[in-house]
Structures are given as C-alpha cells and as structure tokens.
Protein backbone atom coordinates (compact mmCIF):
# COMPACT_ATOMS: atom_id res chain seq x y z
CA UNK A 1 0.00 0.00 0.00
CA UNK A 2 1.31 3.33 -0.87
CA UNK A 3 2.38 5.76 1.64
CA UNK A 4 -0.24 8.41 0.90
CA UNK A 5 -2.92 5.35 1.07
CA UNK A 6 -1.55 4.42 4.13
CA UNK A 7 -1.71 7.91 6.04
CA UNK A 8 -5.66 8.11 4.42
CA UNK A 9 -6.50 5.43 6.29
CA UNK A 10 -4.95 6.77 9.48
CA UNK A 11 -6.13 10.23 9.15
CA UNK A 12 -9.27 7.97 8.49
CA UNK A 13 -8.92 6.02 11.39
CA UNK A 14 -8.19 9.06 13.98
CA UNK A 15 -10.99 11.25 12.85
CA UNK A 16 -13.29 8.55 13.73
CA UNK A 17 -11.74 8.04 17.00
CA UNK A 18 -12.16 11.50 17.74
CA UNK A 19 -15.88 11.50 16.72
CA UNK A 20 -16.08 8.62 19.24
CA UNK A 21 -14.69 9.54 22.25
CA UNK A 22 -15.96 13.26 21.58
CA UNK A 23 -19.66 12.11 21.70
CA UNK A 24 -19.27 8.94 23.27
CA UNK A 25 -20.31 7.50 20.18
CA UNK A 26 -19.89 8.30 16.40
CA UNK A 27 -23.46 8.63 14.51
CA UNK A 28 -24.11 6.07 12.17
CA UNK A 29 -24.49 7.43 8.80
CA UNK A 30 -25.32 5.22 5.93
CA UNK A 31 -23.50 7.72 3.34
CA UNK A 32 -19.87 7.17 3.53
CA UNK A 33 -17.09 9.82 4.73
CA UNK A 34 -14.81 10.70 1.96
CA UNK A 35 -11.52 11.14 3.86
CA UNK A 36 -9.57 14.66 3.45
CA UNK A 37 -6.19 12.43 2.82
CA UNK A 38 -7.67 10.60 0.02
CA UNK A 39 -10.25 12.09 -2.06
CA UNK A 40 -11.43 8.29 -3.12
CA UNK A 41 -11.36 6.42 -0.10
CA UNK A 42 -14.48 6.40 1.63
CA UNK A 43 -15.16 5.08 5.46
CA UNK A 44 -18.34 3.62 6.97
CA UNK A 45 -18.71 3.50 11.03
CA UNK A 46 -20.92 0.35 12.15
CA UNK A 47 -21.24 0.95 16.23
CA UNK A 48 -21.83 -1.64 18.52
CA UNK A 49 -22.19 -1.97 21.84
CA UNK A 50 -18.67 -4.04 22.39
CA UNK A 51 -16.83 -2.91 19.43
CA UNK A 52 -17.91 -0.83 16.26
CA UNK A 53 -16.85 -2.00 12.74
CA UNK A 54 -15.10 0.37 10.61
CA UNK A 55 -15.19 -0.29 6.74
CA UNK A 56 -12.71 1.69 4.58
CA UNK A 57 -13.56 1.21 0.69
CA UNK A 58 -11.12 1.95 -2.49
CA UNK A 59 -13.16 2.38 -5.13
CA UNK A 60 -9.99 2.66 -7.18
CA UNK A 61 -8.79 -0.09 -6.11
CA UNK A 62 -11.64 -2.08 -5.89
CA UNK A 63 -10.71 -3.16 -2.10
CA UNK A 64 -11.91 -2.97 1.97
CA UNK A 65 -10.22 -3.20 4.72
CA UNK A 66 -11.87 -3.48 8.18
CA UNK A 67 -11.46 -2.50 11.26
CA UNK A 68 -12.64 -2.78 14.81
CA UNK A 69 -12.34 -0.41 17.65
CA UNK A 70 -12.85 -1.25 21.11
CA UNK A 71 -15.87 0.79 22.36
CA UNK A 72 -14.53 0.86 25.88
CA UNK A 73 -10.87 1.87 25.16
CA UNK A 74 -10.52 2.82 21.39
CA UNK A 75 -8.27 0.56 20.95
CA UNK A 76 -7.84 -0.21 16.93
CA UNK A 77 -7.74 -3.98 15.32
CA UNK A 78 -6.88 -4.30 11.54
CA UNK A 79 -9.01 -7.63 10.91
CA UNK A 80 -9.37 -7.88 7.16
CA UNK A 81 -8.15 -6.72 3.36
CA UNK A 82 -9.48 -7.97 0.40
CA UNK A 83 -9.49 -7.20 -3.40
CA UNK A 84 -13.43 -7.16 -4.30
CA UNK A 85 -12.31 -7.24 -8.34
CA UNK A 86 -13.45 -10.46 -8.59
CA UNK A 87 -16.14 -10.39 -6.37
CA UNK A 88 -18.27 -7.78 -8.17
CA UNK A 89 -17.96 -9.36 -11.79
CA UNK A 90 -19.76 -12.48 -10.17
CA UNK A 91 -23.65 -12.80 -11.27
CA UNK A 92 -24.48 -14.27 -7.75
CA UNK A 93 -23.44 -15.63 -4.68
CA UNK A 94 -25.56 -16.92 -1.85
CA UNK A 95 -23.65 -19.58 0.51
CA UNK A 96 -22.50 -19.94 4.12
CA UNK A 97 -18.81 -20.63 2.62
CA UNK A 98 -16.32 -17.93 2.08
CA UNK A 99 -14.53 -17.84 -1.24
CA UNK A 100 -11.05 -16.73 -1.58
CA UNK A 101 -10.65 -13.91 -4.56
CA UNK A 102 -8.42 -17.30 -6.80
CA UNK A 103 -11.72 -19.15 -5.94
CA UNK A 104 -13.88 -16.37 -7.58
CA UNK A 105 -11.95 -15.49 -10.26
CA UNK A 106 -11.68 -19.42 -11.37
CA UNK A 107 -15.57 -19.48 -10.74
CA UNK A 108 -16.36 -17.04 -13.24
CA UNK A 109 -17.36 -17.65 -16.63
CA UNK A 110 -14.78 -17.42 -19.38
C-alpha cells in the first residue's frame, strides 16, 4: 500500500476516533465519509455496543479493509483486506462458505 494510502486510512482512522470519544459515540451514517487524505477512499462507522466496525472502501482499487475499535478503550484492530475485483464481476453468490478472490476469479465464466 502506498504511503499516501496508508496515512488516508490513518487520518481515516483518527478522525473517527475522535468523533467517538468526543460524543461517546460516532453517529451512524449510511453515506460514507470521503476522507480529506484521500479524495477516493471512503469510510463507513458500524457501532456496537462491544466494538464498532469500521469499513474503509477503495473504489480505485476495488478493495476494503476493516477494522474494529474497542468501544470501551478505542483501541484499533486491523481484521481484514481484500481485493473485491473479482467479487463484483460475479452474477451471484448466496452460501454460508467464504470464497477466496483465486476461488472467484476461477468461478467465473470465461
């Protein structure tokens, strides 16, 4: 990830945590927050009671990345990255089972 990508994401990352602890809690807005870092990378805050979920998206890229922040201490958690390339040329998918991006892109049609 580039350096400029990576310090989006931060900046990202550290507004939200300010939101938080600012208002106790971060309003959930379905409309994503285009970060002043990155003009394409967009964030989505999820709260929970435990832990809220935060979803950065690269349209560019075609990727997410999530994230989960204690709600007691703020603490941050990178859980996931993925490539969604593959993932949004497929016609359907409906299953319990989790598909790697090689397992989609072998899926699709040729």
């Amino acid at each position: 990830m580039a350096l400029r990508t990576r310090l989006a994401v931060v900046g990202t990352v550290v507004a939200l945590l300010v939101a938080i602890n600012s208002s106790g809690l971060a309003q959930f807005n379905s409309e994503p927050t285009v970060t002043p870092g990155g003009p394409h990378l967009q964030s989505h805050l999820v709260p929970g009671e435990v832990r809220h979920s935060l979803v950065v998206v690269d349209p560019v890229r075609q990727a997410i990345a999530v994230y989960h922040v204690d709600a007691a201490t703020g603490e941050v958690t990178f859980k996931s990255m993925r490539n969604i390339t593959w993932d949004l040329q497929m016609n359907k998918h409906n299953s319990d089972k989790d598909l790697a991006p090689e397992e989609v892109r072998a899926a699709l049609p040729r």
